[in-house]
Protein backbone atom coordinates (compact mmCIF):
# COMPACT_ATOMS: atom_id res chain seq x y z
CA UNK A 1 61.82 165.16 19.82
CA UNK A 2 64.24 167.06 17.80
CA UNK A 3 66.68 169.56 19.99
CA UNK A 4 66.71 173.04 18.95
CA UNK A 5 69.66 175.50 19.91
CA UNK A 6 67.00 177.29 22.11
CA UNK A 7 66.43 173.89 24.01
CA UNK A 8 70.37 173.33 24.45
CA UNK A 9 70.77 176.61 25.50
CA UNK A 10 68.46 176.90 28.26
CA UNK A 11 69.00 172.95 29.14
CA UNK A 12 72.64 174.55 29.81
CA UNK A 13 72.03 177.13 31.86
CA UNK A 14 69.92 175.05 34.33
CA UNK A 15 71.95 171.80 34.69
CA UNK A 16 75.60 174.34 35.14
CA UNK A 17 73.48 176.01 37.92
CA UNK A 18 75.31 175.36 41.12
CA UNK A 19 75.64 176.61 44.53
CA UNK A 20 79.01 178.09 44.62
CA UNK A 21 81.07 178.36 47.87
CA UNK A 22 83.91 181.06 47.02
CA UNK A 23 83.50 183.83 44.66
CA UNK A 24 86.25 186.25 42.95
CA UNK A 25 86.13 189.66 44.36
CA UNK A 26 85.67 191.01 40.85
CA UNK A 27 82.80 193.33 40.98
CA UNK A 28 79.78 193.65 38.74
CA UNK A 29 77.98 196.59 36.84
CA UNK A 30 75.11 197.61 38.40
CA UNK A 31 73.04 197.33 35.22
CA UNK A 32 73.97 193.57 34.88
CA UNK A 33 72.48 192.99 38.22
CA UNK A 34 69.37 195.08 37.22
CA UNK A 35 69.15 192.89 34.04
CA UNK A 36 69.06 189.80 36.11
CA UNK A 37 66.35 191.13 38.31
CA UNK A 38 64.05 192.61 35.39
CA UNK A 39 64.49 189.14 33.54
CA UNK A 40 63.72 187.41 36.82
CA UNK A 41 60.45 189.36 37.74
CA UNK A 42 58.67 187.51 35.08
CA UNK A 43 58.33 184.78 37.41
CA UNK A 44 54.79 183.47 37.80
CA UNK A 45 52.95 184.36 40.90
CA UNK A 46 49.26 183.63 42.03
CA UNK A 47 47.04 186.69 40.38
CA UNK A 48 50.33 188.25 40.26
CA UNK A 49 50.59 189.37 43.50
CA UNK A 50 54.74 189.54 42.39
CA UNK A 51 55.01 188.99 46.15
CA UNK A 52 59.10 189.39 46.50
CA UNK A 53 61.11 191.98 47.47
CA UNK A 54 64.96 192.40 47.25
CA UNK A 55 68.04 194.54 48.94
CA UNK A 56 70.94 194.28 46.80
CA UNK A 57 74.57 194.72 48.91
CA UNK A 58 77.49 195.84 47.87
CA UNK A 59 80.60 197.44 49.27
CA UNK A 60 80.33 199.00 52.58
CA UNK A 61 76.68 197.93 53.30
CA UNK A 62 77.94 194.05 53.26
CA UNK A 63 80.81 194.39 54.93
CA UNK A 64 78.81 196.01 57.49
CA UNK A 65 76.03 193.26 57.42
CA UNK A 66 78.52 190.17 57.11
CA UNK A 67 80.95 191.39 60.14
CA UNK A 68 77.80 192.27 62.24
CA UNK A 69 76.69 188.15 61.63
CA UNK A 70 80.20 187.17 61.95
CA UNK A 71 80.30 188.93 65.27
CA UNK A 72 77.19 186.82 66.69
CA UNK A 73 78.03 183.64 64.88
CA UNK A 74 81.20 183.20 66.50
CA UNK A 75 79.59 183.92 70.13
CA UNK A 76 79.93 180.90 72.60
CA UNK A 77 76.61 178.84 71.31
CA UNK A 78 75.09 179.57 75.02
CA UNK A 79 75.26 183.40 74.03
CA UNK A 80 73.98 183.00 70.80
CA UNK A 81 70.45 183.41 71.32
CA UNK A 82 69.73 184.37 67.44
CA UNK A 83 66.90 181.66 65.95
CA UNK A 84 65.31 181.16 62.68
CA UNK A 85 61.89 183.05 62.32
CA UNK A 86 60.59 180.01 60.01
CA UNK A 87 61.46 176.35 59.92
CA UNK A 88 63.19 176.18 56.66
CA UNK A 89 63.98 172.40 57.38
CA UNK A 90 61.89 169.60 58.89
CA UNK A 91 61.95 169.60 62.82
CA UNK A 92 62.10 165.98 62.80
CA UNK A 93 64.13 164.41 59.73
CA UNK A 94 63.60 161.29 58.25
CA UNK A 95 64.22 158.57 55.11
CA UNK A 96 65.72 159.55 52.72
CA UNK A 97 66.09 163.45 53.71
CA UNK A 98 68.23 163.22 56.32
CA UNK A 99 70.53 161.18 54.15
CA UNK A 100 70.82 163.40 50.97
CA UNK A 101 71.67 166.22 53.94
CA UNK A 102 74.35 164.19 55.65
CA UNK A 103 76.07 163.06 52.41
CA UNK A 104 76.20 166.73 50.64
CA UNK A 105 77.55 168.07 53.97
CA UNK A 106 80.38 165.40 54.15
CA UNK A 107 80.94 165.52 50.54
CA UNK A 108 81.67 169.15 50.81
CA UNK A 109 83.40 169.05 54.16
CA UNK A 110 85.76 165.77 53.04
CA UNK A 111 87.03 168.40 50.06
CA UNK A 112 88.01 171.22 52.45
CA UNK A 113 89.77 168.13 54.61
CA UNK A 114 87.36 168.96 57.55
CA UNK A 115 87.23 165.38 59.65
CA UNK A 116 83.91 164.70 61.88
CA UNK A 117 85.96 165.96 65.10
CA UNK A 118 86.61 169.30 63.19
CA UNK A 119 83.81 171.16 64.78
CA UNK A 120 85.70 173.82 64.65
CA UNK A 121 86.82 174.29 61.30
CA UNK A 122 83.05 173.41 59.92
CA UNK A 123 81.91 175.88 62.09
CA UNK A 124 84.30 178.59 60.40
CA UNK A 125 83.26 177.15 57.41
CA UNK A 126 79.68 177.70 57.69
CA UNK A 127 80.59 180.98 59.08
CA UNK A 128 81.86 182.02 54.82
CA UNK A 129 77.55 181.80 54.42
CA UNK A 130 77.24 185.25 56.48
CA UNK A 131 80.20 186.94 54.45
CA UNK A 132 78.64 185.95 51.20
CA UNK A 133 81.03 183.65 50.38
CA UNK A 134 83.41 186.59 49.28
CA UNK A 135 80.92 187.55 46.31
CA UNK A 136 80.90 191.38 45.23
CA UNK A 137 77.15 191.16 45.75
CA UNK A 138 74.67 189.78 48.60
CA UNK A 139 70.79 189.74 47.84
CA UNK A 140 68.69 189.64 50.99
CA UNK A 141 64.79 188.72 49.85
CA UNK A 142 62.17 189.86 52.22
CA UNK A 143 58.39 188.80 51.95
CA UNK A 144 55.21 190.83 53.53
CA UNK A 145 53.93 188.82 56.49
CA UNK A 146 50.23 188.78 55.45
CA UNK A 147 51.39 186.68 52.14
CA UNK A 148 50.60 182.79 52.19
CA UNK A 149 52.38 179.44 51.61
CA UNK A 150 51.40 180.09 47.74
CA UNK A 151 53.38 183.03 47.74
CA UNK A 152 56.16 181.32 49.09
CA UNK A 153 55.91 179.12 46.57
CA UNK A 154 55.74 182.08 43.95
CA UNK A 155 59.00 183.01 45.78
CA UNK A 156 61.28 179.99 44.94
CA UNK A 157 60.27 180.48 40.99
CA UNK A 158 61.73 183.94 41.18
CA UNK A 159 64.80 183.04 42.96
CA UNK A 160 65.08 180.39 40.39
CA UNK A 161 64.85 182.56 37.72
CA UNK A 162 67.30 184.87 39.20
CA UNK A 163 70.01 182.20 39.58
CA UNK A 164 69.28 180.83 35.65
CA UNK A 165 69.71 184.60 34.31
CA UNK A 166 72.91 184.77 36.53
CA UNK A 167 73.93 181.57 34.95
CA UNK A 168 73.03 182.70 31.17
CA UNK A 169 75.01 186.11 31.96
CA UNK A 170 78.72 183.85 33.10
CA UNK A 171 77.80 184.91 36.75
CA UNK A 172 77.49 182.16 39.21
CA UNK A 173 75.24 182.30 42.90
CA UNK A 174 73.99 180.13 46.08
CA UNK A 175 71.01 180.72 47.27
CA UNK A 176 71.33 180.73 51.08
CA UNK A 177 68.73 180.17 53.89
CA UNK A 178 71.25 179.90 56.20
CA UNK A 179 70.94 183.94 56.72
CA UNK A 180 67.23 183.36 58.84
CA UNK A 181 68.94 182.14 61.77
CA UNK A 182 70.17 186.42 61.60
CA UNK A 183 67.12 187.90 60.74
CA UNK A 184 66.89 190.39 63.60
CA UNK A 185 70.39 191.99 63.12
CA UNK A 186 69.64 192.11 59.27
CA UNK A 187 66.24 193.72 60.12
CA UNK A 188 68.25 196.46 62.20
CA UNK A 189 71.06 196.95 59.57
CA UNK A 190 68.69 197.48 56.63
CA UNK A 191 65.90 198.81 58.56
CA UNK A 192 63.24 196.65 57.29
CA UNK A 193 59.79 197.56 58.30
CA UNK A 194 57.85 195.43 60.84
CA UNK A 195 55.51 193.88 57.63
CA UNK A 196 58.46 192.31 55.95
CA UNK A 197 59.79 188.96 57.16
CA UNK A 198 63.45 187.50 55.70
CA UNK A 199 63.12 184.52 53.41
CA UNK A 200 66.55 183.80 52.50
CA UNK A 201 70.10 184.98 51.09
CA UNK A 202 72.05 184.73 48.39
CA UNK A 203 75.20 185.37 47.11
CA UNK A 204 76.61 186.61 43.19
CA UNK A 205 79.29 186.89 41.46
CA UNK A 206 82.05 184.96 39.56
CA UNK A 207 83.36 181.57 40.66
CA UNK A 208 86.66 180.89 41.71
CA UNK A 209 87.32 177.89 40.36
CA UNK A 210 90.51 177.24 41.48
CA UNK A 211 88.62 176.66 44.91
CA UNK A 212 87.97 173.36 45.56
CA UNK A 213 84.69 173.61 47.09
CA UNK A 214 83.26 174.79 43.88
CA UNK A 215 84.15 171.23 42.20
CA UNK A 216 81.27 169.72 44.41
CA UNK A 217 78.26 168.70 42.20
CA UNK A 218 75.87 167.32 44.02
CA UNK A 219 73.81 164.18 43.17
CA UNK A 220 70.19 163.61 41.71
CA UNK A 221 67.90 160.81 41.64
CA UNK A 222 66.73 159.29 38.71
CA UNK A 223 63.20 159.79 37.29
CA UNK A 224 61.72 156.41 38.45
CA UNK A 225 62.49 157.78 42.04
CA UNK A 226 60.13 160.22 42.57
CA UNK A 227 57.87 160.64 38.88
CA UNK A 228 54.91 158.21 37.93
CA UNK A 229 53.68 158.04 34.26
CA UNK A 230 50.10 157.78 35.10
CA UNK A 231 47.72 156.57 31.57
């Protein structure tokens, strides 16, 4: 198969997609961020139900939302009462899952120069998830609670196509379920209704690259791992 420039150009965008850890606090025009939602709403979605919604925060209203987190994240774990609505992981992990999870974590936490004994500092570290990782912009995605595992699955093509139009615009993201374990205090602070239920985070804006988190890349297997060319 002959490339074309539209094939490099979108094979671009979607292997330079990464999840970046620390953002520049340079801020971004609201119509930019309403391109990147318009573009991404073209998602498919099962008899296009369109079955996302999205609160865009900026300013004040994360601040607010990050220190309120912050405040319960860094409560004494026996106070911390706050649990995830949905089990975004497996409750028991096994070959080769738990792997790929251990070695991203150290990877990332052996750049910052966290050790294993470091609770501390990987705690504060996963603590930069609830302030957005410094980016001018936090997305919260909610989904109604009568909406099925389909939907859900509708869901992760929009997010998708919200961090490739990112990508194709110079802005950078991380998508971030790490936000669920919250979901009550971000219910209160945005005053979601009682049908919607929090799916996940995510953060946008311009890398810092002069952080060294954001050199991570993280590993892939190779096709013969997990594809079959059946005839």
């Amino acid at each position: 198969m002959i490339e074309t420039p539209t094939q490099q150009c979108v094979d671009q965008v979607i292997t330079g997609r990464r999840s970046i850890r620390a953002f520049l606090k340079t801020e971004i025009d609201t119509d930019d961020i309403r391109s990147i939602l318009t573009v991404a709403s073209r998602a498919p979605s099962g008899s296009n139900t369109q079955p996302w919604k999205v609160y865009v925060l900026q300013g004040e209203r994360l601040k607010t939302l990050s220190d309120s987190i912050l405040q319960a994240h860094h409560l004494p774990l026996a106070e911390n009462g706050h649990r995830e609505e949905y089990n975004y992981y497996p409750v028991k992990w096994v070959t080769p899952y738990l792997e790929r999870r251990r070695k991203v974590g150290w990877d990332l936490y052996s750049l910052l120069g966290l050790g294993r004994d470091n609770k501390q500092g990987m705690h504060v570290q996963h603590g930069r998830n609830y302030a957005f990782f410094d980016a001018p912009v936090g997305l919260i995605f909610t989904i109604d609670r009568v909406m099925e595992q389909g939907s859900w699955l509708d869901y992760g093509m929009f997010l998708q196509n919200i961090m490739l139009a990112a990508k194709a615009r110079g802005l950078d993201t991380c998508p971030q379920a790490s936000f669920t374990q919250y979901h009550q205090i971000i219910r209160d602070e945005l005053m979601l209704p009682a049908n919607e239920m929090l799916v996940c985070g995510m953060a946008l804006g311009y890398a810092d690259m002069s952080k060294i988190e954001n050199s991570l890349v993280t590993e892939r297997d190779d096709l013969a791992a997990f594809v079959q060319f059946l005839r």
